[in-house]
Each structure stands twice: as structure tokens, then as C-alpha cells.
Protein backbone atom coordinates (compact mmCIF):
# COMPACT_ATOMS: atom_id res chain seq x y z
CA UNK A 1 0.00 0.00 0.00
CA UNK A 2 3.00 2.34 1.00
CA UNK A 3 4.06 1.88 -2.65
CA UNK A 4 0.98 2.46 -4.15
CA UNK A 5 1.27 6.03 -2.38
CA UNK A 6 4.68 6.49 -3.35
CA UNK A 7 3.73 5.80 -7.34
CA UNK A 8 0.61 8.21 -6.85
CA UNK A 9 3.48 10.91 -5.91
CA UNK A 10 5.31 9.85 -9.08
CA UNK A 11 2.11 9.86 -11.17
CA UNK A 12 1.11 13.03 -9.47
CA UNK A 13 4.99 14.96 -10.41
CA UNK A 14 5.78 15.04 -6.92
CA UNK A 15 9.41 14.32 -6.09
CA UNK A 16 10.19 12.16 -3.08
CA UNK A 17 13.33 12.56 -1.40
CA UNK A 18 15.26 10.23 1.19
CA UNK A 19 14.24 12.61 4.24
CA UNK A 20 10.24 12.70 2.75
CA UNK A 21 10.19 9.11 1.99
CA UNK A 22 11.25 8.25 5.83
CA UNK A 23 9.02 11.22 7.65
CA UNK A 24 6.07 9.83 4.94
CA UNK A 25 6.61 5.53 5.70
CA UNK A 26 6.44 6.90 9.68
CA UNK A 27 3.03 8.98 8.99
CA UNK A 28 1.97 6.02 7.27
CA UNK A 29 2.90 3.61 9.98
CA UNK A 30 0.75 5.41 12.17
CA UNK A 31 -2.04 5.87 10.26
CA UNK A 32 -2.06 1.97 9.79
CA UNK A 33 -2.07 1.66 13.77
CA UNK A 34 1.53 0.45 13.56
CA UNK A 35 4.60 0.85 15.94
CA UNK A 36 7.15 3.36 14.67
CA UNK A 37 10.61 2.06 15.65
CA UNK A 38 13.21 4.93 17.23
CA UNK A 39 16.10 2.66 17.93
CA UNK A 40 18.35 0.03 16.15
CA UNK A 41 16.35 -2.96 17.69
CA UNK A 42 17.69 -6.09 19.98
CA UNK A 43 18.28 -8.71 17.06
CA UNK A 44 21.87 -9.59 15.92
CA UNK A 45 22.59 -9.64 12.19
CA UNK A 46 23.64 -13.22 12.51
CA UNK A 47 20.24 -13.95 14.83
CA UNK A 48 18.13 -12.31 12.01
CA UNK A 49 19.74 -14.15 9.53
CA UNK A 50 19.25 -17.64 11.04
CA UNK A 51 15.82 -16.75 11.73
CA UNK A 52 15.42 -15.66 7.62
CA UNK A 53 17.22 -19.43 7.11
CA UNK A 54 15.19 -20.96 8.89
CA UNK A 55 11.99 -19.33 7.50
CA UNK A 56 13.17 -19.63 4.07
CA UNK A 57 13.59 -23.29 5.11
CA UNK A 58 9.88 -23.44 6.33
CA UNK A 59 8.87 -21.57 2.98
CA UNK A 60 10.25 -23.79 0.53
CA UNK A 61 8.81 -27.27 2.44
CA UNK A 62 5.73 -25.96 2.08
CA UNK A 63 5.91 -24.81 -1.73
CA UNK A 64 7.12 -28.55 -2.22
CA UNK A 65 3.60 -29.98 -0.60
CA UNK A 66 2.13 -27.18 -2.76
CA UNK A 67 3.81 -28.46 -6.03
CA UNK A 68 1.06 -28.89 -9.19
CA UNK A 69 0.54 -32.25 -10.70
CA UNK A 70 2.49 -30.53 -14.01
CA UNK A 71 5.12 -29.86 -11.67
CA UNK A 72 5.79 -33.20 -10.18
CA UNK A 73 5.54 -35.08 -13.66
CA UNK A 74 8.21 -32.38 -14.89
CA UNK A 75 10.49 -33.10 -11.70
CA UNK A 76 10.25 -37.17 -12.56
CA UNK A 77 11.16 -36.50 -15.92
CA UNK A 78 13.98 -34.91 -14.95
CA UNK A 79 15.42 -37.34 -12.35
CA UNK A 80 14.46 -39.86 -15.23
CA UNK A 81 16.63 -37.88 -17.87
CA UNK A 82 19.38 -37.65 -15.34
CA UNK A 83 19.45 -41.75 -14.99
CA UNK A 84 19.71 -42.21 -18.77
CA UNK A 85 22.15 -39.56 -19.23
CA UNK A 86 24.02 -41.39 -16.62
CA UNK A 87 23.88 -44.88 -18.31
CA UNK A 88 24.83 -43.07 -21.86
CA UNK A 89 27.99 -41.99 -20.09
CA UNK A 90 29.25 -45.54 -19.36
């Protein structure tokens, strides 16, 4: 939504500097009954990137249950291909 705004500025020949684009994402942080926050936070880089591992992790078991019939045939084929390419090679 905050991007929608910022394209309406474009659209609208408004230009959006670094110091409007922060005070404007705060305004509309508050608007959206959201907490503004004034400090660097308590999360490590390496703790945040774990956690975005591990996530990503979570993410991509679930896209496998998600995976289309199409998908799964194309994936079979491909382990298939791999096992004749394989036996070609010997």
C-alpha cells in the first residue's frame, strides 16, 4: 500500500526525497495503527539471519507440498533424464 502512495506521488509529479520518503513511511505507519521504531532494535545480524534461514527453510517445504501435478511429472522426468544420461555416459 506504502508503494501504491509512493507511485501516486510519481504519477502526481511530486518528487520524493530520502528525508520525505522516511518522515512519509512513519506517517503512514501510524495511520495503519503500527509501531514506529526509534532505535536500532535487539536482534543480531547473525540472529536475524538464522531466523530468515530458517523461515526460508519453512517456505520452501511448504511450496514442495504445494507443487502442481504438471510440476511433479516435470520433476520425474527430470530425475528420469538424469538416470539415462548417466547410463549413456558408461
Amino acid at each position: 500500500m506504502y508503494l501504491d502512495f509512493a507511485e501516486l506521488q510519481v504519477l502526481n509529479g511530486k518528487p520524493m526525497y530520502i528525508n520525505n520518503w522516511s518522515t512519509k513511511l512513519d506517517d503512514f505507519l501510524k495511520i495503519s495503527d503500527r509501531e514506529v521504531i526509534t532505535h536500532r532494535g535487539k536482534v543480531s545480524h547473525e540472529a536475524a539471519l538464522e531466523n530468515a534461514r530458517r523461515e526460508y527453510e519453512i517456505y520452501l517445504d511448504r511450496a514442495k507440498e504445494l507443487q502442481t501435478i504438471i510440476e511433479v511429472h516435470f520433476l520425474e522426468a527430470q530425475q528420469e533424464l538424469k538416470k539415462i544420461e548417466k547410463k549413456v555416459k558408461r
